[in-house]
Protein backbone atom coordinates (compact mmCIF):
# COMPACT_ATOMS: atom_id res chain seq x y z
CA UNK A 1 110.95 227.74 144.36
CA UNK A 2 114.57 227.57 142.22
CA UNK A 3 115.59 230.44 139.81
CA UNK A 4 117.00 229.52 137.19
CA UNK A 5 119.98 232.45 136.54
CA UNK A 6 122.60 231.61 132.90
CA UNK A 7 125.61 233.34 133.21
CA UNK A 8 127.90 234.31 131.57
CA UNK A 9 126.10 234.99 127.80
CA UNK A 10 128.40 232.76 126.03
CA UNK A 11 127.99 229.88 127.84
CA UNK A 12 125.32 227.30 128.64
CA UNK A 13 125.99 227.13 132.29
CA UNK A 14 123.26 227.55 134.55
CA UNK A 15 122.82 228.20 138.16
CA UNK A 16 120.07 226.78 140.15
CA UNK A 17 119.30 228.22 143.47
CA UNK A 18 116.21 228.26 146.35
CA UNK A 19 117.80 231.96 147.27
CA UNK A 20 120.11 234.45 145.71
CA UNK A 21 122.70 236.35 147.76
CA UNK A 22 123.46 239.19 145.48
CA UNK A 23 126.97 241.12 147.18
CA UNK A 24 127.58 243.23 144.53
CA UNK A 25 124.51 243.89 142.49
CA UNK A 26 121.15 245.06 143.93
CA UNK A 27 118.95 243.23 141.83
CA UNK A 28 118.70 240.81 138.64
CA UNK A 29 116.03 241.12 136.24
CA UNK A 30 114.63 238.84 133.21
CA UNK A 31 113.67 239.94 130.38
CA UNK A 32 112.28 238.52 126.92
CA UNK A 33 113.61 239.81 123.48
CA UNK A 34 110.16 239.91 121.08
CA UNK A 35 109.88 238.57 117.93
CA UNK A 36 110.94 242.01 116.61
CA UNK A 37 114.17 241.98 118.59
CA UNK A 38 112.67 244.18 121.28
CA UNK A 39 112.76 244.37 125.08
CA UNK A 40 110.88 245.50 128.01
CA UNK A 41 112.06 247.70 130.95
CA UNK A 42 109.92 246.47 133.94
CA UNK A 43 107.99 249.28 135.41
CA UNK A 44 109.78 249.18 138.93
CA UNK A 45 113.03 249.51 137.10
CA UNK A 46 111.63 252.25 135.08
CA UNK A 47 110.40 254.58 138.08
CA UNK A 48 113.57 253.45 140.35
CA UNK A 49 115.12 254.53 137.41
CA UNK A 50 113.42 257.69 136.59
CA UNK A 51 112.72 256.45 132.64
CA UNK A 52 110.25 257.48 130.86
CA UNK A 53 108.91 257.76 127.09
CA UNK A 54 111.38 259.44 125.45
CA UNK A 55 114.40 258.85 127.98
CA UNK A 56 117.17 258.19 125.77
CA UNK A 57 119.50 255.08 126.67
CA UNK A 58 123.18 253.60 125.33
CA UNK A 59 123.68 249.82 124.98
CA UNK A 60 127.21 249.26 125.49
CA UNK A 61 128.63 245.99 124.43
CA UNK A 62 131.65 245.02 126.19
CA UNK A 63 132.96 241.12 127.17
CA UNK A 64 129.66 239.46 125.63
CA UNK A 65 127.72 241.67 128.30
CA UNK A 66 125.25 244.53 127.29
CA UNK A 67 124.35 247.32 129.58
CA UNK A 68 121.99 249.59 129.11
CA UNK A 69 122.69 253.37 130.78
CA UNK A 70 120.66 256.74 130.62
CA UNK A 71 122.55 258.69 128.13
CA UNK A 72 122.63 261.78 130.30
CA UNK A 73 124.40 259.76 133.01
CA UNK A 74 127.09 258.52 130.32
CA UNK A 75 127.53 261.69 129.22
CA UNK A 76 128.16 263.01 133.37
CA UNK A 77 130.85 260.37 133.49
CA UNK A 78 132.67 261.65 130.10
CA UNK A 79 132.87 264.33 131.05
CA UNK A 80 134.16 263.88 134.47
């Protein structure tokens, strides 16, 4: 089976691969944006995760990239 993995967001460029060796990230996810602009947190990320309804979370744009971080963890590292 290939996956099919587009990096980075700004480009068209896609890898195709039978197996993904992942050094520096533990795992790559897909997800959808709906018709509403919305996406959705896949439950095994959510419980890994510990987020549930309610957790709050902070987008951060940076180099075309968006990550998404609890905003009690952000807050840990500003104040560190």
């Amino acid at each position: 089976m290939l996956h099919s993995i587009q990096i980075p967001l700004n480009t068209s460029k896609t890898i195709l691969t039978s197996k993904i060796n992942l050094t520096r990230m533990q795992d790559i996810k897909t997800v959808v944006v709906s018709e509403k602009g919305q996406i959705s947190i896949p439950k095994d990320v959510r419980s890994s995760m510990s987020i549930n309804k309610g957790t709050k979370l902070v987008l951060i744009i940076k180099d075309n990239k968006i990550t998404i971080q609890k905003t009690d963890e952000l807050l840990k590292q500003v104040k560190l």
